[in-house]
Protein backbone atom coordinates (compact mmCIF):
# COMPACT_ATOMS: atom_id res chain seq x y z
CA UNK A 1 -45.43 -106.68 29.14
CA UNK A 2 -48.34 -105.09 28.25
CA UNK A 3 -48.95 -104.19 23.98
CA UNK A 4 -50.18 -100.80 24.47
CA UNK A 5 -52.54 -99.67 21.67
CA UNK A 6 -50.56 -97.36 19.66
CA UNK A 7 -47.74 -100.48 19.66
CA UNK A 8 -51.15 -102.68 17.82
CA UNK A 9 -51.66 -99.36 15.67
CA UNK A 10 -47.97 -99.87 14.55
CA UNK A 11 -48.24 -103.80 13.74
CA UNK A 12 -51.62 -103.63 11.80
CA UNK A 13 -52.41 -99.70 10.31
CA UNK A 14 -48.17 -99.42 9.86
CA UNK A 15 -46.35 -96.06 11.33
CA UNK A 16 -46.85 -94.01 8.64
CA UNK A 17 -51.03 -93.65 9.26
CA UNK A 18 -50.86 -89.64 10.86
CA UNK A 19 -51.84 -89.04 14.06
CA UNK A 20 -52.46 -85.89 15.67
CA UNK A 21 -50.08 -84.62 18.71
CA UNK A 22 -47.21 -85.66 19.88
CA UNK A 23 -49.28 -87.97 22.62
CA UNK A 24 -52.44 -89.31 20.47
CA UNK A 25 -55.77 -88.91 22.65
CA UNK A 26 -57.37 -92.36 22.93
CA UNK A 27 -60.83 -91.20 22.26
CA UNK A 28 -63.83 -93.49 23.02
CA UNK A 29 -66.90 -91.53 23.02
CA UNK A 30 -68.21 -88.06 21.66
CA UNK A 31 -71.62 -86.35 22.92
CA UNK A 32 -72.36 -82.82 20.62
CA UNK A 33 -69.10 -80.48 20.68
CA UNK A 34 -67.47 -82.95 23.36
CA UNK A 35 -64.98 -85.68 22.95
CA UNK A 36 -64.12 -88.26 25.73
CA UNK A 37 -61.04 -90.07 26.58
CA UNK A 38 -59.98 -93.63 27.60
CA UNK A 39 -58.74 -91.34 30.95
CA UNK A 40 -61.93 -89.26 31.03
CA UNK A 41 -60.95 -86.41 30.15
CA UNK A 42 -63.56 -84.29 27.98
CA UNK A 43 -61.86 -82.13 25.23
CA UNK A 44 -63.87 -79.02 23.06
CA UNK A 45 -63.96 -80.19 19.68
CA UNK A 46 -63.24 -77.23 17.44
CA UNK A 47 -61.32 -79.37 14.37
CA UNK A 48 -64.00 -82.46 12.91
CA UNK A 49 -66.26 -81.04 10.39
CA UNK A 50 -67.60 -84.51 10.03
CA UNK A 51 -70.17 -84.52 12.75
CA UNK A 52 -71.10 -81.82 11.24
CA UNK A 53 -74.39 -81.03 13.67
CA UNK A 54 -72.74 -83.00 16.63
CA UNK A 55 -71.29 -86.07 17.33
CA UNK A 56 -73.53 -88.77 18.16
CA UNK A 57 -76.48 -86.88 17.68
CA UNK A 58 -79.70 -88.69 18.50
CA UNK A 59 -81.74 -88.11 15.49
CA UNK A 60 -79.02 -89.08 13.25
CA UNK A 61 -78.15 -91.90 15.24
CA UNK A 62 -81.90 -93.10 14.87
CA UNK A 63 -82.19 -92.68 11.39
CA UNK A 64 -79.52 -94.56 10.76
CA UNK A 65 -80.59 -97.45 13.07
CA UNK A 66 -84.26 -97.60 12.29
CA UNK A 67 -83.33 -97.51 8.40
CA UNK A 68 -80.34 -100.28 8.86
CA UNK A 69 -83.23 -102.73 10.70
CA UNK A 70 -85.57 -102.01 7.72
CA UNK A 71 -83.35 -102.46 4.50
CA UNK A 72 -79.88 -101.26 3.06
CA UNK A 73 -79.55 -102.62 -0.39
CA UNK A 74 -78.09 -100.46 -3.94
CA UNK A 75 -79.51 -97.81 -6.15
CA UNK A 76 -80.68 -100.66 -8.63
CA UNK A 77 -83.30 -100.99 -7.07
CA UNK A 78 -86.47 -98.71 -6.41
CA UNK A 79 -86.31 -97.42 -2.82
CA UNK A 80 -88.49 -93.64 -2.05
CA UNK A 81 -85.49 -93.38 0.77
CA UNK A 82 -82.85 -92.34 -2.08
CA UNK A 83 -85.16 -90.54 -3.87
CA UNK A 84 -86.30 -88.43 -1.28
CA UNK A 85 -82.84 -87.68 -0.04
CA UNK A 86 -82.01 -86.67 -3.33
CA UNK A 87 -84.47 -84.27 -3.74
CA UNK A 88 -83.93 -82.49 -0.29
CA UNK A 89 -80.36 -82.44 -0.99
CA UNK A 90 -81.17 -80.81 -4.86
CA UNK A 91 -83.10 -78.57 -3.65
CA UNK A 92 -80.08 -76.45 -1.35
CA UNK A 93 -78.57 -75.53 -4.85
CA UNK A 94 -79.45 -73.35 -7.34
CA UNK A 95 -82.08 -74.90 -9.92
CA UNK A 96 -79.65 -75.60 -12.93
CA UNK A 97 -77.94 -78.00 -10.56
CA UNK A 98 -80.46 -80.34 -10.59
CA UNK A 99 -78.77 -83.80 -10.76
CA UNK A 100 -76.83 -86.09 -8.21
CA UNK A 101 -74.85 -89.03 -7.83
CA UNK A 102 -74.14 -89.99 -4.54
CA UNK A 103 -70.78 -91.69 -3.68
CA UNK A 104 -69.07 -92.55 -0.64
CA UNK A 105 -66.08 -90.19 0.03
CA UNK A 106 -64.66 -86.81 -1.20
CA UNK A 107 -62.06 -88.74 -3.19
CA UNK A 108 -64.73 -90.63 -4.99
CA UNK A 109 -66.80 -87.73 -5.82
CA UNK A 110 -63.72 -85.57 -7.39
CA UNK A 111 -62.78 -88.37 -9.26
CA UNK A 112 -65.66 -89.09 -10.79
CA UNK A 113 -66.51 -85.18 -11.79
CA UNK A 114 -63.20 -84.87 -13.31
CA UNK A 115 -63.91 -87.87 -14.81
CA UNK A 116 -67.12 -86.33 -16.35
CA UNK A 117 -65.35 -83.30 -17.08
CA UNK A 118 -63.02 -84.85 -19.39
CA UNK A 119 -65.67 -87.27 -21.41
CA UNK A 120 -67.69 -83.53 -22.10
CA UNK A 121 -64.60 -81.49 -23.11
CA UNK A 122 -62.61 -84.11 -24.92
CA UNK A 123 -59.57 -82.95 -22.72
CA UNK A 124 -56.77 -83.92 -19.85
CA UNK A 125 -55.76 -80.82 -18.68
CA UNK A 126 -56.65 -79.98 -14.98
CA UNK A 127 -56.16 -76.82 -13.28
CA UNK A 128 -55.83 -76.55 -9.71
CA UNK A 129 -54.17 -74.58 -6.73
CA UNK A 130 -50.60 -74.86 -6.27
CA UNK A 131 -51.25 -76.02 -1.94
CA UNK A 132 -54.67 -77.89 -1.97
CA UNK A 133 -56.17 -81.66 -1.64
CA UNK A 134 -59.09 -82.75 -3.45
CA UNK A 135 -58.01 -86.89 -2.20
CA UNK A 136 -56.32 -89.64 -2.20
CA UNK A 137 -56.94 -91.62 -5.78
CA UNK A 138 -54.16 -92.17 -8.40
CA UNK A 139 -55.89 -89.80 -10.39
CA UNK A 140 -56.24 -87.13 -7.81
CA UNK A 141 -52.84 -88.12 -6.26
CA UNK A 142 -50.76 -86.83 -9.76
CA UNK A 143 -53.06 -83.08 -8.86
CA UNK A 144 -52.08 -82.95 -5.09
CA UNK A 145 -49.91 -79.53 -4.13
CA UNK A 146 -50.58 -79.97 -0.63
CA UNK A 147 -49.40 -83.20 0.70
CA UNK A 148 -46.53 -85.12 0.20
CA UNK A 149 -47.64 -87.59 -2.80
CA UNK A 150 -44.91 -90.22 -4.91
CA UNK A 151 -46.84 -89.82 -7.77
CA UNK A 152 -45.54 -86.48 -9.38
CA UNK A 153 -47.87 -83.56 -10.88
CA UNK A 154 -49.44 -84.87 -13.42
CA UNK A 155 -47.68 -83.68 -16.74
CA UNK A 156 -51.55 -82.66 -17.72
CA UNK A 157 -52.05 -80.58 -14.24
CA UNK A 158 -51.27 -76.79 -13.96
CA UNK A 159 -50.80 -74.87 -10.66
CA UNK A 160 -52.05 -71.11 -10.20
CA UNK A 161 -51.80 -69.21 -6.56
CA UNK A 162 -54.41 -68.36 -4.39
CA UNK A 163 -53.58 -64.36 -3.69
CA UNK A 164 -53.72 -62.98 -0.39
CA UNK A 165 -54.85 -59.68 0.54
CA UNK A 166 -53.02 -59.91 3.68
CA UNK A 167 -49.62 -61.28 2.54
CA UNK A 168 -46.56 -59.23 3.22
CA UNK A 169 -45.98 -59.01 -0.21
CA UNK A 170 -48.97 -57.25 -1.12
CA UNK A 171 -48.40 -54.64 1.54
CA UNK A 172 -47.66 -52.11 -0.87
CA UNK A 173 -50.07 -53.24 -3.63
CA UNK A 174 -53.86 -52.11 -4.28
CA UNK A 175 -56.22 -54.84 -4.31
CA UNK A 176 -57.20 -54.65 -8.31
CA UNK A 177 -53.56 -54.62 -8.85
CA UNK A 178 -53.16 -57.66 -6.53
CA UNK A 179 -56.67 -59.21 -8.40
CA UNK A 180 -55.10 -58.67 -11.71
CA UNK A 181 -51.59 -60.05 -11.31
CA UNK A 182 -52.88 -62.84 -9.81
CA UNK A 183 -55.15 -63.85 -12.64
CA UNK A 184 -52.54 -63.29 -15.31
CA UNK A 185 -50.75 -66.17 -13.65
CA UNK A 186 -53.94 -67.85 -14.27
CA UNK A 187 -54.04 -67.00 -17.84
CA UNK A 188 -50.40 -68.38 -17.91
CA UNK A 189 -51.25 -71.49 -16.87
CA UNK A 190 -54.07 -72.30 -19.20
CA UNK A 191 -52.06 -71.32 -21.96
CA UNK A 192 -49.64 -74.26 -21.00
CA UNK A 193 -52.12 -76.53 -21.25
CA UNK A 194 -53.04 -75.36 -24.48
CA UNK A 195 -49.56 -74.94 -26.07
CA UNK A 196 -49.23 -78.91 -24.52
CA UNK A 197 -52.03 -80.13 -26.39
CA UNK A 198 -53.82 -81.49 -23.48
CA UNK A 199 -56.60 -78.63 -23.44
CA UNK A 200 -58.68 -77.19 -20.40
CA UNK A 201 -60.89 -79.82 -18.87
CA UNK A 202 -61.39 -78.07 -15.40
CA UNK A 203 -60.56 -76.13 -13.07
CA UNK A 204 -60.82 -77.36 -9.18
CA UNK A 205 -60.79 -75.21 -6.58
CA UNK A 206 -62.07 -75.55 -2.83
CA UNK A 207 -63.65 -72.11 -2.17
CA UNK A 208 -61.90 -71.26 1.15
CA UNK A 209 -59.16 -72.26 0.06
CA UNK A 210 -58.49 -74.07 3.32
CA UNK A 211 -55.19 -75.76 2.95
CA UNK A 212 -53.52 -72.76 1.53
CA UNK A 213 -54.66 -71.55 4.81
CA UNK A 214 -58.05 -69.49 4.68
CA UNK A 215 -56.45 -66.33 2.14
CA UNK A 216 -58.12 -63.46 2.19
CA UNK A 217 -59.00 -63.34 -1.88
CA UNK A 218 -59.75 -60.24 -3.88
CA UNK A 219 -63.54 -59.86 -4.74
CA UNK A 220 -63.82 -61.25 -8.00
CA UNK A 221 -60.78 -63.82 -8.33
CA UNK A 222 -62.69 -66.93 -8.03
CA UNK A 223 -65.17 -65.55 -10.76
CA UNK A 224 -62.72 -64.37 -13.16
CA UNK A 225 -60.97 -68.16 -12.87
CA UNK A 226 -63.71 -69.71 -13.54
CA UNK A 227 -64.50 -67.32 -16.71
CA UNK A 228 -60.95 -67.86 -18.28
CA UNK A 229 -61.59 -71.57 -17.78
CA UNK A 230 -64.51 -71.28 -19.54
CA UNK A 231 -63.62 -69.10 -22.37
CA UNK A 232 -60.82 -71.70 -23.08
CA UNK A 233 -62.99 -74.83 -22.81
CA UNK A 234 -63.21 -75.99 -19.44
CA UNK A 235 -66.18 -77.02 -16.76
CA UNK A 236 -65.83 -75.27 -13.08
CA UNK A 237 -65.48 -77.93 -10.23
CA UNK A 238 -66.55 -76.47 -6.84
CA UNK A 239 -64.87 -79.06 -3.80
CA UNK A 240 -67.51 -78.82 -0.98
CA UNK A 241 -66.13 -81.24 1.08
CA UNK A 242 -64.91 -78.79 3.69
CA UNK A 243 -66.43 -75.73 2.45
CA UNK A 244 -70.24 -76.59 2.26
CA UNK A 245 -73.60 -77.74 4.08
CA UNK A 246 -73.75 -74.31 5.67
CA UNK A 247 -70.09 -74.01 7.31
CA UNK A 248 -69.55 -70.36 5.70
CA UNK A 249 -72.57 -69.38 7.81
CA UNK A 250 -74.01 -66.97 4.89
CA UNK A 251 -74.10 -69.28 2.24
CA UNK A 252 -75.37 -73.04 2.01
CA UNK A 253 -72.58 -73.81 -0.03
CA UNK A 254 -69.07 -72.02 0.01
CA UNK A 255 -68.83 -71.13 -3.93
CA UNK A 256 -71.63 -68.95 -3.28
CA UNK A 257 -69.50 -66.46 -1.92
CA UNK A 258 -67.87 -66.02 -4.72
CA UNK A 259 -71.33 -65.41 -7.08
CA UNK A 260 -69.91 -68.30 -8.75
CA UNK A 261 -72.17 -71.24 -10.50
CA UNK A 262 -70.26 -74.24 -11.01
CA UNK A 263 -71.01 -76.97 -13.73
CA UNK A 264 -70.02 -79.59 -11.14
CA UNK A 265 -70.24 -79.77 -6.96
CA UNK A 266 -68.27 -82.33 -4.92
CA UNK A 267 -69.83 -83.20 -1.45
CA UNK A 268 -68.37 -85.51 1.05
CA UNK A 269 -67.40 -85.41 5.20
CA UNK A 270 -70.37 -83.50 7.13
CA UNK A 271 -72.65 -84.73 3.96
CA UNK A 272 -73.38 -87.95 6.78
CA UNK A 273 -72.44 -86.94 9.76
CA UNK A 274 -69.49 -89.87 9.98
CA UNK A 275 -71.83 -92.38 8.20
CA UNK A 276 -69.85 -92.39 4.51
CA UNK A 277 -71.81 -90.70 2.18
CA UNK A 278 -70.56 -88.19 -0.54
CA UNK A 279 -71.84 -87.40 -4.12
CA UNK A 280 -71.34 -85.19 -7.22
CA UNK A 281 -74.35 -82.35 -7.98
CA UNK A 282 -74.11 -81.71 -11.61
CA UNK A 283 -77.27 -80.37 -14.14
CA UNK A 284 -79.29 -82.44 -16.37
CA UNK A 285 -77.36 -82.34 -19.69
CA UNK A 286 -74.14 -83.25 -18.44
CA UNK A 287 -75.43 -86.25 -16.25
CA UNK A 288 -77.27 -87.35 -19.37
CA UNK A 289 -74.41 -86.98 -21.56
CA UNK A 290 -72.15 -88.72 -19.17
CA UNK A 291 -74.72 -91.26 -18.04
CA UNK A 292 -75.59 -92.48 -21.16
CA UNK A 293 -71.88 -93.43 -22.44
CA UNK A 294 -71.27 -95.41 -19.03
CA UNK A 295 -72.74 -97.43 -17.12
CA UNK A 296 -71.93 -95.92 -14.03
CA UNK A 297 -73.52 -97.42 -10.23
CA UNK A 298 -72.16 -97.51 -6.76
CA UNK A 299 -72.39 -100.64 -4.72
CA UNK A 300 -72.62 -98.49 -1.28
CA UNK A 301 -73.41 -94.99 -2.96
CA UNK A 302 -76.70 -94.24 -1.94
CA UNK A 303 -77.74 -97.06 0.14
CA UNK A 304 -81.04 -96.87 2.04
CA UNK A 305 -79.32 -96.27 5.25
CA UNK A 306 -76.75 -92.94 3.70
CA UNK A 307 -80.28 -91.43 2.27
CA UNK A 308 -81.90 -91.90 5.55
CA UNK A 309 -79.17 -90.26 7.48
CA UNK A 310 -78.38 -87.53 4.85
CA UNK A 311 -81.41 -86.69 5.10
CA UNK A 312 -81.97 -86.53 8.81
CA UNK A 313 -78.63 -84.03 8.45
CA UNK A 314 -80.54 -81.59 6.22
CA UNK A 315 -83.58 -81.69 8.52
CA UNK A 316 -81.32 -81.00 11.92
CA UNK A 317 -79.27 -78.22 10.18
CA UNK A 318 -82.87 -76.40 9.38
CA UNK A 319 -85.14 -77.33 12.31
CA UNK A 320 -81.93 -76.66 14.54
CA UNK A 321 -81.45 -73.29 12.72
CA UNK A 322 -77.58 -74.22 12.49
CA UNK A 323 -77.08 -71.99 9.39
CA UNK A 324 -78.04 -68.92 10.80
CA UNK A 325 -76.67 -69.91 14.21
CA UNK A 326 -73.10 -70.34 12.55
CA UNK A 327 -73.08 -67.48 10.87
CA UNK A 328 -73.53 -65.70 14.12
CA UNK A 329 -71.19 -67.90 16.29
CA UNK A 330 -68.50 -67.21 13.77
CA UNK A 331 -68.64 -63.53 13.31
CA UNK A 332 -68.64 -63.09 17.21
CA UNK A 333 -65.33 -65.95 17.39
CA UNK A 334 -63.65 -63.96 14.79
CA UNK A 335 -64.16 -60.60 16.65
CA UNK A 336 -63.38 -61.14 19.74
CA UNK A 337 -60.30 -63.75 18.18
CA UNK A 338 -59.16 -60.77 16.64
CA UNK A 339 -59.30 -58.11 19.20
CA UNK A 340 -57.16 -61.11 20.83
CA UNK A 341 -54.63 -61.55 18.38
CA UNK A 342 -54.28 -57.42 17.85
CA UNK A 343 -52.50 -57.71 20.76
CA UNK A 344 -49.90 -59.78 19.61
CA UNK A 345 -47.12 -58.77 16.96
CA UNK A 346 -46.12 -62.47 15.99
CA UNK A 347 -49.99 -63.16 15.17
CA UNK A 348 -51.28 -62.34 12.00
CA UNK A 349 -55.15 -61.44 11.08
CA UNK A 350 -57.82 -63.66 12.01
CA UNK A 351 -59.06 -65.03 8.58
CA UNK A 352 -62.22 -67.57 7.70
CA UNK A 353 -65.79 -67.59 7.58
CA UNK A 354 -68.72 -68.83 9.45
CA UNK A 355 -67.13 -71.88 11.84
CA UNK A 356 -64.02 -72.33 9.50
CA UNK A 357 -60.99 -69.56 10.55
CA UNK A 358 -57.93 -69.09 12.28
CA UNK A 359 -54.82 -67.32 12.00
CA UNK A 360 -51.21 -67.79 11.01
CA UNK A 361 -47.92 -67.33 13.32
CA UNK A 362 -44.68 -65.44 12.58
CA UNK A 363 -40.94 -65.90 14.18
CA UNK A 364 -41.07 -61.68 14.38
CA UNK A 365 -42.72 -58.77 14.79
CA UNK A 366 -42.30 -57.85 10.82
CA UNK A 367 -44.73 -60.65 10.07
CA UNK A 368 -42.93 -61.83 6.93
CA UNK A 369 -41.31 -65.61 8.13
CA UNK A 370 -44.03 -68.27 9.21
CA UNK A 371 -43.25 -70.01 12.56
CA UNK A 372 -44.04 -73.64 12.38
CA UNK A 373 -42.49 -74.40 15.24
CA UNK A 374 -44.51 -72.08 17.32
CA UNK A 375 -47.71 -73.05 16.09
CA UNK A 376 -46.96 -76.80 16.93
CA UNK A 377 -46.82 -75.42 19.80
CA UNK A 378 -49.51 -73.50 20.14
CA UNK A 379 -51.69 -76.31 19.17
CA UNK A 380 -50.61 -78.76 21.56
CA UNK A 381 -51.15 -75.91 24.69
CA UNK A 382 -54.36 -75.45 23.47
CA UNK A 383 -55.31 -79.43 23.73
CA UNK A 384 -53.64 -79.30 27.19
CA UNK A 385 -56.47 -76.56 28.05
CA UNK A 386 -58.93 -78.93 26.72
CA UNK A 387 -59.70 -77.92 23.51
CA UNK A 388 -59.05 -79.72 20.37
CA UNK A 389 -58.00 -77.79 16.79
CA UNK A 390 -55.12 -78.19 14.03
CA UNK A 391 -52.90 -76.05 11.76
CA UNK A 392 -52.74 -75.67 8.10
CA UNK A 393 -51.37 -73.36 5.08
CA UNK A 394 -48.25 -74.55 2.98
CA UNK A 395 -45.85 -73.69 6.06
CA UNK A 396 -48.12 -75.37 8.67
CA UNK A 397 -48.27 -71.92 10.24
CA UNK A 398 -51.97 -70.60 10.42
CA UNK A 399 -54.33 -71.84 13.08
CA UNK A 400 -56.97 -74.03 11.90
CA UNK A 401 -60.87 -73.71 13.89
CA UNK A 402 -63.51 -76.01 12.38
CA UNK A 403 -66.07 -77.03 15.35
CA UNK A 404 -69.00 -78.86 15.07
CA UNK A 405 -72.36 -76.46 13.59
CA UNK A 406 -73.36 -77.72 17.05
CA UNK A 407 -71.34 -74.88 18.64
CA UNK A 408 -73.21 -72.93 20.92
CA UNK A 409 -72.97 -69.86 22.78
CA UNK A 410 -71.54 -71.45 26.05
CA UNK A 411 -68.85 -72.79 24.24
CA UNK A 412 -66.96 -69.77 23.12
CA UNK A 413 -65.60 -68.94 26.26
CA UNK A 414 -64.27 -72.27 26.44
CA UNK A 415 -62.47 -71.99 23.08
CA UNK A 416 -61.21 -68.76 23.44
CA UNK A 417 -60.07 -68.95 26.84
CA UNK A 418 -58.25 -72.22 26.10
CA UNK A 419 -56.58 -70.05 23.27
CA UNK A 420 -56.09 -67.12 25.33
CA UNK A 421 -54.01 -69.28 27.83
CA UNK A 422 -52.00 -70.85 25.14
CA UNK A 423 -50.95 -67.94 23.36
CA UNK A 424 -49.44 -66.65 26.43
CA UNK A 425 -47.75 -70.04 27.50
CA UNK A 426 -46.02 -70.04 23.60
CA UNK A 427 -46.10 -67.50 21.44
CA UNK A 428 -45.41 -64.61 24.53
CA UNK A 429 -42.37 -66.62 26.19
């Protein structure tokens, strides 16, 4: 008999590596917004964020190849690849961040900023969302609310909710008065770090808020956070890993929605396109004060071959115009998503910005009890239209849209047809 690939999955990776739907897609090639099957099949990609201006695009590919045939060596060296890189990437943020270190992953990059947070405050005490995922190291493991983790919350982590202007709960409530509650709970939980003795070192926060699933915030809660964390000692982390390189359409980076300047900015994901390649943007004085009490390098940080394709990544997303062109793509998706959804009493509002939204499902017409069940569902109609997307928020009930910036204007019928066809095979029966 014939070992089948997901049986070798099982005897090397183990069963408990997650795999999307309940028949994985055996993908072996992926051209733009397209993804190809060992069957042939070609799927709509409107989930990875990681080719984040297309899979397999040619420029990137290049840059990547002609750099890897040249030299790839460490930062400890001189190379003008690095430097340039880091000065292109620099110069997308605001001028008082004006330092990087470039990593490898997400995880790596929140580690090591809460890691410089705690040298410059002299404090443990982390404040974070009570349903998000910054990764997967110990550290960041005993802060994880949105995934199941065996490490518990950290006794030194506190958990504040993300409010929602749409919840059920707030039907009734103005959106100050919403604003307002919601940052007394804030206030709560820094004062339990206090009272604990292990201070304020940060705050993290992603600034969609994507695995609480894409809340609709009150103006101003995000910037009166990160004021109470400051007032009681603490540095502002802004997690970019989802949220950034121009996937809110309007902004570069997502905290900029919020008129919010952070002290420290994780990058990771889209930052290389699927070539590894993440890093923390910080300003002078705390790189120098953290720098200069540790010897911190990266083996693989900022290799010759992760500048030269980060840097071919900021050059597409400008000479392609994908900023402007997401912004755009995304407004029209969200319309025309909503006037679809409108129609629907089980469907809640269509929430998101730029190519990031989607929209949760309820068992009812009162719109008050999340339907997993349905939106399982739902997603796995919508692959069988040929389109591919996920689901997120702490019931696994909202919708979750995240194409390629390579989406163009032919592909929106495609998406929202394939969802127009699913909604009536699941949610209407």
């Amino acid at each position: 008999m014939t070992t089948t690939l997901l049986e070798r999955r099982f005897s090397t990776l183990g069963r408990h590596s997650p795999l999307f739907y309940d028949e994985p897609i055996h993908l072996v090639s992926g051209e733009g917004v397209w993804l190809t099957d060992a069957d042939g099949r070609r799927y709509l990609d409107a989930y990875n964020n990681v080719p984040h201006v297309g899979h397999a695009h040619p420029r990137i590919v290049e840059a990547l190849r002609a750099q890897a045939a040249t030299l790839n060596i460490h930062t400890r060296y001189l190379d003008d690849r690095v430097v340039e890189y880091a000065e292109a990437l620099l110069a997308t943020f605001e001028p008082e961040l004006d330092r990087v270190l470039l990593t490898n992953s997400g995880s790596e990059a929140n580690d090591l900023a809460l890691r410089i947070a705690r040298q410059h405050t002299v404090a443990r005490g982390v404040l974070v969302t009570d349903f998000s995922y910054h990764g997967n190291t110990t550290l960041l493991a005993e802060l994880t609310t949105g995934l199941a983790t065996r490490e518990p919350l950290g006794e030194h982590v506190r958990t504040f909710a993300v409010p929602d202007l749409d919840a059920p709960e707030n039907a009734e409530m103005s959106e100050q008065a919403i604003l307002a509650a919601a940052l007394e709970r804030v206030d709560r939980a820094l004062g339990e770090l206090v009272a604990s003795g292990h201070g304020v070192a940060a705050v993290l926060v992603e600034s969609l808020f994507s695995t609480e699933g894409l809340p609709r915030v009150p103006d101003g809660f995000v910037a009166g956070v990160a004021e109470r964390v400051r007032a009681a000692g603490g540095l502002v982390l802004a997690d970019e890993v989802q949220a950034g390189l121009g996937r809110t359409g309007n902004w570069f980076w997502g905290y900029q929605r919020h008129g919010v300047l952070p002290d420290l900015v994780t990058l990771g994901k889209p930052l290389g396109n699927g070539h590894p390649l993440a890093g923390v943007v910080t300003t002078a004085s705390l790189l120098e004060e953290f720098g200069s009490r540790n010897e911190y390098f990266n083996t693989f940080g900022g290799n010759p071959v992760s500048a030269a394709v980060g840097h071919e990544v900021l050059r597409v997303i400008d000479e392609e115009g994908l900023v402007a062109r997401c912004a755009r793509l995304g407004s029209q998706a969200r319309e025309e998503l909503g006037a679809l959804v409108r129609n629907h009493e089980r469907l809640g509002p269509v929430h998101g910005e730029g190519l990031f939204f989607g929209f949760p499902v309820f068992t009812d017409g009162t719109r008050t009890r999340p339907d997993p069940g349905t939106t399982k569902r739902l997603v796995e109609a919508v692959k069988s239209h040929g389109v591919l997307l996920s689901k997120i928020g702490p019931a696994a009930s909202v919708l979750k849209i995240r194409p390629p910036l390579a989406l163009e204007d032919e592909h929106l019928p495609v998406l929202l047809g394939a969802l127009t066809d699913a909604i009536a095979e699941t949610v209407d029966q």
